[in-house]
C-alpha atoms as a PDB file:
ATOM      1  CA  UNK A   1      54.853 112.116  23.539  1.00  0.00           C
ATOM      2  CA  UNK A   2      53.686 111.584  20.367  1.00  0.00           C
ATOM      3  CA  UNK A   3      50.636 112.544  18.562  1.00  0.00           C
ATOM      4  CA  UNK A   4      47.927 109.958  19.386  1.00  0.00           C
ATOM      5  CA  UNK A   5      45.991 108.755  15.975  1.00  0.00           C
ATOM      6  CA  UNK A   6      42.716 106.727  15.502  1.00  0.00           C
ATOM      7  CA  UNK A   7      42.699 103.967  13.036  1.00  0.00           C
ATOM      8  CA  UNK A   8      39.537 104.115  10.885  1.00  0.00           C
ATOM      9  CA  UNK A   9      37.132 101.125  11.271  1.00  0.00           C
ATOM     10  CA  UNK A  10      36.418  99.143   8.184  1.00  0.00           C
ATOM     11  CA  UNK A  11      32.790  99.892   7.055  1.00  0.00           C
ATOM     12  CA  UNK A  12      30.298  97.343   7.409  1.00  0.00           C
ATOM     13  CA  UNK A  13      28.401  95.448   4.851  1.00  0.00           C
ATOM     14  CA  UNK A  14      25.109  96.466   5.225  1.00  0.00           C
ATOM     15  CA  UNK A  15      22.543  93.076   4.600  1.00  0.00           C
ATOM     16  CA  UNK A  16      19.917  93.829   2.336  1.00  0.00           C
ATOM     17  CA  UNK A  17      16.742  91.715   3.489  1.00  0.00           C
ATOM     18  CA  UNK A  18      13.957  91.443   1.439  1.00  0.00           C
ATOM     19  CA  UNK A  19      10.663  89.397   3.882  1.00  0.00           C
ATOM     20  CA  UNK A  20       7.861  87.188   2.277  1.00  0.00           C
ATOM     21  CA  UNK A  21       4.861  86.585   4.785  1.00  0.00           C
ATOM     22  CA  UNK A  22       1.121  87.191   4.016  1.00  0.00           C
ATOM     23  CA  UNK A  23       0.244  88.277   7.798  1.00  0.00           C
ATOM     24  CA  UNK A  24       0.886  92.008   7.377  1.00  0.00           C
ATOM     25  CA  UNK A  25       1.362  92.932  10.857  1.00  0.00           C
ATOM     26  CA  UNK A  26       4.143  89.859  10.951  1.00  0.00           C
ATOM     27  CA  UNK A  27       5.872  92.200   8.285  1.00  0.00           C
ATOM     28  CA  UNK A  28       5.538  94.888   9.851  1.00  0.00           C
ATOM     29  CA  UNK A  29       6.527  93.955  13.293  1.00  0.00           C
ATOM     30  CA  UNK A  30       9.941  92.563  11.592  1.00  0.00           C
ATOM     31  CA  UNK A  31      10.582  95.214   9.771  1.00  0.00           C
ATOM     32  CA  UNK A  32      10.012  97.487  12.823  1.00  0.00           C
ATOM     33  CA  UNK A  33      12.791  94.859  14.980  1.00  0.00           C
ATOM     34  CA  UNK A  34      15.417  94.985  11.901  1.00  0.00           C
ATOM     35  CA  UNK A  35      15.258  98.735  11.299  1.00  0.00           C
ATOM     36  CA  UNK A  36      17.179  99.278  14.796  1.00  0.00           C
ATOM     37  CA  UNK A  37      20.306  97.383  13.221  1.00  0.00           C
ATOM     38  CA  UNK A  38      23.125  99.424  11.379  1.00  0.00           C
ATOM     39  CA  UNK A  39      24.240  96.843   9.415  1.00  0.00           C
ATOM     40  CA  UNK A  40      20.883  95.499   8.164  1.00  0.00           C
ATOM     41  CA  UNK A  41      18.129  97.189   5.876  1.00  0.00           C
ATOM     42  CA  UNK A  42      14.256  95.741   4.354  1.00  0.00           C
ATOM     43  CA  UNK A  43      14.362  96.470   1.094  1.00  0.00           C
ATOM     44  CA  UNK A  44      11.073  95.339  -0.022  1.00  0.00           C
ATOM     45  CA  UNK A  45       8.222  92.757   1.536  1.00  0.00           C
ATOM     46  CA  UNK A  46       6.154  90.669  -0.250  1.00  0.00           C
ATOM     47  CA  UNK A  47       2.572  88.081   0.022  1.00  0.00           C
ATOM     48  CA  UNK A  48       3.005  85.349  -1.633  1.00  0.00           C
ATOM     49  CA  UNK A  49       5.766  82.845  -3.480  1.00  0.00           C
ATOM     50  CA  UNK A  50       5.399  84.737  -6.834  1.00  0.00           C
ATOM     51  CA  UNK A  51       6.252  87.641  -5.856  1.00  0.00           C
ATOM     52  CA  UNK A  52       9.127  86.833  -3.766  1.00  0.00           C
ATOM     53  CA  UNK A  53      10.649  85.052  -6.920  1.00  0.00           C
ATOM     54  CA  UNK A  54       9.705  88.628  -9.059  1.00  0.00           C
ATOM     55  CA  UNK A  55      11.416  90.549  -5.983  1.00  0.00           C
ATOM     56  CA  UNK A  56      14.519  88.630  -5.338  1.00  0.00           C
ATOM     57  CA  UNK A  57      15.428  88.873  -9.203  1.00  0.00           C
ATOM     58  CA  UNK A  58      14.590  92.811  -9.068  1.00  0.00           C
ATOM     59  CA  UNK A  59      16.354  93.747  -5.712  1.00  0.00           C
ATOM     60  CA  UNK A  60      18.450  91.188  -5.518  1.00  0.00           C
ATOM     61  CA  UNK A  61      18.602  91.029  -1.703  1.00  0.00           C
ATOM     62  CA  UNK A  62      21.026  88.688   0.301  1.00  0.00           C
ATOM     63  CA  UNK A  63      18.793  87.288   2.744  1.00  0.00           C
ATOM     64  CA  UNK A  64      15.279  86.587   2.646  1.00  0.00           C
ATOM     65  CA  UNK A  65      12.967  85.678   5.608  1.00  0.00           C
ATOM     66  CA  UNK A  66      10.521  83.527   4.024  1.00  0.00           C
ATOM     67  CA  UNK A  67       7.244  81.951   5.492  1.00  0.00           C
ATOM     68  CA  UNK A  68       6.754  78.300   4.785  1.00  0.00           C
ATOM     69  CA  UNK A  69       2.893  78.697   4.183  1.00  0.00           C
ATOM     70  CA  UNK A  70       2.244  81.066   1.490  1.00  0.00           C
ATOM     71  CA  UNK A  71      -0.962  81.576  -0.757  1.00  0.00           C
ATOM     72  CA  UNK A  72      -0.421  80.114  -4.343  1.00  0.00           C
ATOM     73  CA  UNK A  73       3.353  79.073  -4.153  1.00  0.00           C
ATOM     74  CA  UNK A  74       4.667  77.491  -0.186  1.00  0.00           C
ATOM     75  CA  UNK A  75       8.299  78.266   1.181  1.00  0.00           C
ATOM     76  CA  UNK A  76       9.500  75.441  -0.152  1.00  0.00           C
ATOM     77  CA  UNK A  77       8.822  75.766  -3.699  1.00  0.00           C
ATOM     78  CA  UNK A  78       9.843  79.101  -3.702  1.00  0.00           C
ATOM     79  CA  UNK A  79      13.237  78.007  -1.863  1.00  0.00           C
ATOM     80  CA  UNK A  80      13.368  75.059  -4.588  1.00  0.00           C
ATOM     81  CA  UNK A  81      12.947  77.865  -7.867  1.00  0.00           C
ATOM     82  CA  UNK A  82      15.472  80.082  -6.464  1.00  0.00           C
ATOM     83  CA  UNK A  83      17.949  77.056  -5.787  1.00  0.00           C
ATOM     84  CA  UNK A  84      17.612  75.821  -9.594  1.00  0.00           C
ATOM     85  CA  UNK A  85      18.513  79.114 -10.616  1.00  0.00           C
ATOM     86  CA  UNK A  86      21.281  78.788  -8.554  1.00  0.00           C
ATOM     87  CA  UNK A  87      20.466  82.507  -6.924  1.00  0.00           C
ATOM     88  CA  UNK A  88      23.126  83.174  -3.851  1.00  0.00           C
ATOM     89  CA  UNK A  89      20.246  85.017  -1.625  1.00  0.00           C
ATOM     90  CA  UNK A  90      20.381  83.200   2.000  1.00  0.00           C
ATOM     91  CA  UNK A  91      16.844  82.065   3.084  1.00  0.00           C
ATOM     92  CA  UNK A  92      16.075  81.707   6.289  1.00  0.00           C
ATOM     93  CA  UNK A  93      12.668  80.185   6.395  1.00  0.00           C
ATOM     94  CA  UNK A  94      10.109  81.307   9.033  1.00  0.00           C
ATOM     95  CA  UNK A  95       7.640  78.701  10.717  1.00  0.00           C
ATOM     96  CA  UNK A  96       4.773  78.601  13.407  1.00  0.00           C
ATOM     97  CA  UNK A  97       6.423  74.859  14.734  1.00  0.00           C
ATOM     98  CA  UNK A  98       8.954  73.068  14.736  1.00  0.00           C
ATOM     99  CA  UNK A  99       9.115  69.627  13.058  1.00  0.00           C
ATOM    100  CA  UNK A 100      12.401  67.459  12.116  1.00  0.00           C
ATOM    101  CA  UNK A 101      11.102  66.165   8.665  1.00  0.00           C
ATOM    102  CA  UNK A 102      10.106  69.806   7.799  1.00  0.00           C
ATOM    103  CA  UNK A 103      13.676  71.381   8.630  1.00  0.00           C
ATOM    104  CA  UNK A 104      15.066  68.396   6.621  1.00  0.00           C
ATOM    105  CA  UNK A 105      12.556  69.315   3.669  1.00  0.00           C
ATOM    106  CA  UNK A 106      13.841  72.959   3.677  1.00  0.00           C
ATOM    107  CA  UNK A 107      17.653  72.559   4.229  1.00  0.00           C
ATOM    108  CA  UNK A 108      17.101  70.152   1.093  1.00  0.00           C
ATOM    109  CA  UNK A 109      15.030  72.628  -0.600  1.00  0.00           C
ATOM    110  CA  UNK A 110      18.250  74.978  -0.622  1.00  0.00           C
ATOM    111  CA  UNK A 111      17.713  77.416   2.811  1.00  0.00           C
ATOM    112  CA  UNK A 112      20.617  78.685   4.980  1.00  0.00           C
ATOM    113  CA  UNK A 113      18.572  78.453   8.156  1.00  0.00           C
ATOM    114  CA  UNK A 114      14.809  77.322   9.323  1.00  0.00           C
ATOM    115  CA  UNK A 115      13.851  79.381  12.357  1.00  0.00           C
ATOM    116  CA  UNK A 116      10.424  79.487  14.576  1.00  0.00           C
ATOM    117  CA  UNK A 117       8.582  82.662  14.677  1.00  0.00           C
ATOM    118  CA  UNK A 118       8.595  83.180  18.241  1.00  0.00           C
ATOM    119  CA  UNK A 119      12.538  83.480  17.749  1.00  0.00           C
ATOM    120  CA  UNK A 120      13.481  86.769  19.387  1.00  0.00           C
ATOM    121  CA  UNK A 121      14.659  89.429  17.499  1.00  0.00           C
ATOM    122  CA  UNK A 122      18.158  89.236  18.810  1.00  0.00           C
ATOM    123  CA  UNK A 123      18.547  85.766  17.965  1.00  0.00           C
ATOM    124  CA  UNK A 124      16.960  86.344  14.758  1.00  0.00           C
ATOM    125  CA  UNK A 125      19.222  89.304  14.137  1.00  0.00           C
ATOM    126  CA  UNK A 126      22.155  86.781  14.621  1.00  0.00           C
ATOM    127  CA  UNK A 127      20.728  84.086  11.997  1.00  0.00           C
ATOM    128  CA  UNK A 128      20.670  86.708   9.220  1.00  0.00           C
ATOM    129  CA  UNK A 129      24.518  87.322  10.320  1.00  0.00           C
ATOM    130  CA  UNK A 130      25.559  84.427   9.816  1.00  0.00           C
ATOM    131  CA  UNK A 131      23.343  83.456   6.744  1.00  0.00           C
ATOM    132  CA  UNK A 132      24.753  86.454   4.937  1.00  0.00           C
ATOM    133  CA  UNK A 133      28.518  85.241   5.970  1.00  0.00           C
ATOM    134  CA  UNK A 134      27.637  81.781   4.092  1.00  0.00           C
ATOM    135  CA  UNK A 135      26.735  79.839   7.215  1.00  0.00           C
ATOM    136  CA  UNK A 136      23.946  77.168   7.971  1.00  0.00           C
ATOM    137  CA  UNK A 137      22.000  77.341  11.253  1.00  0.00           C
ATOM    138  CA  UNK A 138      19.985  74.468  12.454  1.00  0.00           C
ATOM    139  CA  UNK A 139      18.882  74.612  16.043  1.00  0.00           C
ATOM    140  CA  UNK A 140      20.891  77.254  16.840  1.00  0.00           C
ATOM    141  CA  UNK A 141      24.165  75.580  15.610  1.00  0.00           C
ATOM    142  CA  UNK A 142      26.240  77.115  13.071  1.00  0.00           C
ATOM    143  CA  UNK A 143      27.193  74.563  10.587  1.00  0.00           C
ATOM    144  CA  UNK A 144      29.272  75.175   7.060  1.00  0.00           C
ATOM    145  CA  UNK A 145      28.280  73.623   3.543  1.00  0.00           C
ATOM    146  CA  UNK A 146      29.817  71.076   3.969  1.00  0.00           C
ATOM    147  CA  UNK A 147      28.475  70.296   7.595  1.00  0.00           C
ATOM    148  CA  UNK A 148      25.432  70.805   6.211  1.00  0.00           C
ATOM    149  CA  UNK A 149      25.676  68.335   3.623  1.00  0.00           C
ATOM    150  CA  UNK A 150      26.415  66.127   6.282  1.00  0.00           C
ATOM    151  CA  UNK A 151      23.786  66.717   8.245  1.00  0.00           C
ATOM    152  CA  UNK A 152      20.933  66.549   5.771  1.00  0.00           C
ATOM    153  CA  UNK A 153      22.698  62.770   4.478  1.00  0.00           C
ATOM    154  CA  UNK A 154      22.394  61.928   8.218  1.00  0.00           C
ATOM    155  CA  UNK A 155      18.882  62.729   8.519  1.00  0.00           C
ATOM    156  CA  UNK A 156      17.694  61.160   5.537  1.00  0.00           C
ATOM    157  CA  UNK A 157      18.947  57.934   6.488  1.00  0.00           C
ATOM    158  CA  UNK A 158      17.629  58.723  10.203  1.00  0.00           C
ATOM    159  CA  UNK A 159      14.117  59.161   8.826  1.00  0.00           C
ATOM    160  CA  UNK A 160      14.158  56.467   5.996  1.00  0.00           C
ATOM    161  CA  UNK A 161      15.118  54.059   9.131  1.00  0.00           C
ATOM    162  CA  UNK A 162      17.152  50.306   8.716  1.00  0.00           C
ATOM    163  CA  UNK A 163      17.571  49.247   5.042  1.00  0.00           C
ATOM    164  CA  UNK A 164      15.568  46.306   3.922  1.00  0.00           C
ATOM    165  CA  UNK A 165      17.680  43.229   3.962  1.00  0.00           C
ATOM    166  CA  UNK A 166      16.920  42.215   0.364  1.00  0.00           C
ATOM    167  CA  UNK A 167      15.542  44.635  -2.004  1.00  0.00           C
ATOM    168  CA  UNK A 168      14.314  42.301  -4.655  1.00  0.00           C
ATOM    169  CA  UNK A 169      11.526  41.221  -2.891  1.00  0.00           C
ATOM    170  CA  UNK A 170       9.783  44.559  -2.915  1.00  0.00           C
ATOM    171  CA  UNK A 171       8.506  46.182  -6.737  1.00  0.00           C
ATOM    172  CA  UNK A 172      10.333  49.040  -7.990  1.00  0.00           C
ATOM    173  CA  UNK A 173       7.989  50.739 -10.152  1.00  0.00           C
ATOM    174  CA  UNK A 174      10.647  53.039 -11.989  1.00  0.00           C
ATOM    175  CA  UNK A 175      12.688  52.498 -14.962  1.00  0.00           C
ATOM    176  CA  UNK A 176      16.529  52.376 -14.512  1.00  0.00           C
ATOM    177  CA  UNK A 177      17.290  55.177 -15.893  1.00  0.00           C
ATOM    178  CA  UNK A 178      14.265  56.802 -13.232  1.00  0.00           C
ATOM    179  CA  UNK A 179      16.668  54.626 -10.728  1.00  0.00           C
ATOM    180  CA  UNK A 180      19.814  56.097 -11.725  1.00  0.00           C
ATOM    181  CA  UNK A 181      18.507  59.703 -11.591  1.00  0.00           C
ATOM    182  CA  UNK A 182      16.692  58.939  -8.303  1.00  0.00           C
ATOM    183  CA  UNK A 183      20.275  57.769  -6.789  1.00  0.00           C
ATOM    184  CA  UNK A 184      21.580  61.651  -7.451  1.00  0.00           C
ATOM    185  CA  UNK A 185      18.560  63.268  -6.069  1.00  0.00           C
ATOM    186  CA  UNK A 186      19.384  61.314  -2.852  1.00  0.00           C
ATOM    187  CA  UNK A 187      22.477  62.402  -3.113  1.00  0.00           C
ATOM    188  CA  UNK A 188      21.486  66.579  -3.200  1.00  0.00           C
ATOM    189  CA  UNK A 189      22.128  66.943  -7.077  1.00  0.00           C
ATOM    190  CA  UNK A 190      20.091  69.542  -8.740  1.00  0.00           C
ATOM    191  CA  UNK A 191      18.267  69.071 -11.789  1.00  0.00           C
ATOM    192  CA  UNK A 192      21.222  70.448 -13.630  1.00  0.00           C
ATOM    193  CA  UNK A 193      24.331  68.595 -12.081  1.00  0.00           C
ATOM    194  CA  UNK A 194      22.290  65.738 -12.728  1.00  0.00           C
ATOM    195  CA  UNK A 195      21.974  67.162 -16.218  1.00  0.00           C
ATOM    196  CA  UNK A 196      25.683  67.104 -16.618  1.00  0.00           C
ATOM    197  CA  UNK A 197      26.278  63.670 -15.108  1.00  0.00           C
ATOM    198  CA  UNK A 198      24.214  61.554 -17.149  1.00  0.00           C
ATOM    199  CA  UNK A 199      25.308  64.189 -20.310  1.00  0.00           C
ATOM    200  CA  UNK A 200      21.104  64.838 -20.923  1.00  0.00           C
ATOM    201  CA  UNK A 201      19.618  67.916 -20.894  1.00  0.00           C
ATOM    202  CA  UNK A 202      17.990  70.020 -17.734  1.00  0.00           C
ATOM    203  CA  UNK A 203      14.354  69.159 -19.211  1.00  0.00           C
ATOM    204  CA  UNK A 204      14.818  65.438 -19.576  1.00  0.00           C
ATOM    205  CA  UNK A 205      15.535  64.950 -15.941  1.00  0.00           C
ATOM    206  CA  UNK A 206      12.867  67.611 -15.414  1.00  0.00           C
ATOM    207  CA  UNK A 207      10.492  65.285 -17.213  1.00  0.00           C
ATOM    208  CA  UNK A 208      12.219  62.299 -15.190  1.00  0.00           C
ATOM    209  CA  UNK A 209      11.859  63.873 -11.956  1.00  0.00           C
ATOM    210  CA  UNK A 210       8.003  64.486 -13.105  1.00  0.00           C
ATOM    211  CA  UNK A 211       7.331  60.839 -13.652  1.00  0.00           C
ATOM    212  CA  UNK A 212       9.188  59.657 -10.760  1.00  0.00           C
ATOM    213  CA  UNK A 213       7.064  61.626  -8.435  1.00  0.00           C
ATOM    214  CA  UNK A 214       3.840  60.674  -9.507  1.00  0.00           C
ATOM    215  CA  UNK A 215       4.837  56.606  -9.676  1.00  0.00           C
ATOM    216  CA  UNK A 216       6.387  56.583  -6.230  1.00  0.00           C
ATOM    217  CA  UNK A 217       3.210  59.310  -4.913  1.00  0.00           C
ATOM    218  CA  UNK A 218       4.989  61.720  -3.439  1.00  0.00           C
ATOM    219  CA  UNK A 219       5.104  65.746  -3.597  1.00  0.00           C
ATOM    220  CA  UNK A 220       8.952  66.056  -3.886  1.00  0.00           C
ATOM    221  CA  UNK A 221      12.381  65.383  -4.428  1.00  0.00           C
ATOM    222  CA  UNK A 222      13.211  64.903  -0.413  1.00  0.00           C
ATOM    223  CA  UNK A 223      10.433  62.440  -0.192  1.00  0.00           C
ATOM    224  CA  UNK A 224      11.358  60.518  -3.027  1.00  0.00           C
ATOM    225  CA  UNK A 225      15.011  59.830  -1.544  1.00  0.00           C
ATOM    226  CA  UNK A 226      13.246  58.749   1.627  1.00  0.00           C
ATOM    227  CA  UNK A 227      11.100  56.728  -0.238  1.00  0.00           C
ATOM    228  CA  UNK A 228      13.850  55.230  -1.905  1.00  0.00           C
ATOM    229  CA  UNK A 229      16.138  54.686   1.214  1.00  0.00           C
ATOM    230  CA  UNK A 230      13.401  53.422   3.485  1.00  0.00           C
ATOM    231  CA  UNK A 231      12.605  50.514   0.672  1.00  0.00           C
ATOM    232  CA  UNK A 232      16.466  49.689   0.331  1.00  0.00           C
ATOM    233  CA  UNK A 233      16.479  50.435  -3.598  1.00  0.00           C
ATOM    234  CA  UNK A 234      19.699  53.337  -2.941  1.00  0.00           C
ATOM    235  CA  UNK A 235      22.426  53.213  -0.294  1.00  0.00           C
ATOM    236  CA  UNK A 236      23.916  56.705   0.711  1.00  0.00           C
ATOM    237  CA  UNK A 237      26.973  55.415  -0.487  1.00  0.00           C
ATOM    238  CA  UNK A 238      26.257  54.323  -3.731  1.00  0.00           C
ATOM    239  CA  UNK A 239      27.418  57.134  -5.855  1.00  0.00           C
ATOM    240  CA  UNK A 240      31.160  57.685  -6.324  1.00  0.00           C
ATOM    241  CA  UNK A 241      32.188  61.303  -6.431  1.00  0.00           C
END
């Protein structure tokens, strides 16, 4: 009989996770839950939006657990920075409720998953998984990039309701070069794609993107698309790829 042999397991990746919440004893109580995993280690915590952005460029972690409400700089805007810099950390962003415009606002704003804070720390365990593998999670479904994609286009034109039948009878207070930048940003196009597109530099649209948000009064790119769907001026499939 022949000598029996065991065949060495692969090692596993171990997930760095760096966790951005100004409740300390939130922090702690996560880091306590994530400690018990093998595969998964905290490598740093952090208040507040600036100092996640300092972190994530000094420990370069791959997921982050990220409160929406932050002091100074929100969830979003910290998940918007880190998406223009086109940084591959996974964010799963922590909230207190649950609300369909505000997961659409953060899988827009760049995040891998948006997860309640009464999740248990099994399921939450699983999220950073499959966030660190490349994958989506929305209500507990797994989706890839480009199921995601679809998803968000979906719920855009789910929130921005029917099209009006005949756009000309409403004012459109941009220019049409505003227009034509606005149709990208419904589209998901970053500041720089854009860039490239239209052959203009990153700060032009910035400056774009600045006007267009304070003619149309809104906070941000996601509500200016919804703006623009809801009053018929873009059609989700206006823009040829």
């Amino acid at each position: 009989m022949g000598k029996s042999t065991e065949r060495p397991q692969p090692e596993k990746h171990t997930i760095k996770v760096l966790i951005v919440d100004d409740h300390p004893l939130f922090r702690q109580g996560l880091e306590r839950a994530l400690e018990l995993e093998d595969d998964i280690v905290v490598v740093g915590h952090c208040e507040d939006g600036q100092e996640a952005l300092d972190a994530t460029q000094q420990l370069q972690p791959d997921v982050m657990l990220l409160d929406i409400n932050l002091p100074t700089m929100n969830g979003l805007q910290v998940a918007r920075q880190l998406k223009n810099k086109n940084h591959e950390v996974a964010i799963i962003m922590l909230t207190a409720y649950h609300d369909e415009e505000q997961v659409l606002h953060t899988m827009r704003a760049g995040a891998a998953a948006y997860c309640a804070k009464d999740v248990t720390p099994e399921q939450l365990v699983d999220i950073i998984r499959a966030a660190a593998a490349g994958l989506y999670i929305i209500d507990d479904q797994q989706m890839t990039p480009t199921e995601v994609e679809t998803w968000i286009s979906e719920h855009i034109e789910a929130i921005a309701g029917p099209y009006m039948i005949d756009a000309e009878e409403h004012f459109i207070p941009l220019s049409p070069r505003e227009m034509e930048i606005l149709q990208y940003v419904t589209h998901g196009m970053s500041n720089k794609e854009i860039a490239h597109r239209l052959g203009i530099s990153q700060q032009t649209v910035k400056n774009h993107m600045t006007s267009i948000l304070r003619k149309l009064n809104v906070e941000d790119r996601t509500q200016a698309a919804v703006t623009a769907l809801r009053r018929g001026w873009v059609r989700m499939h206006d823009i040829d790829n």
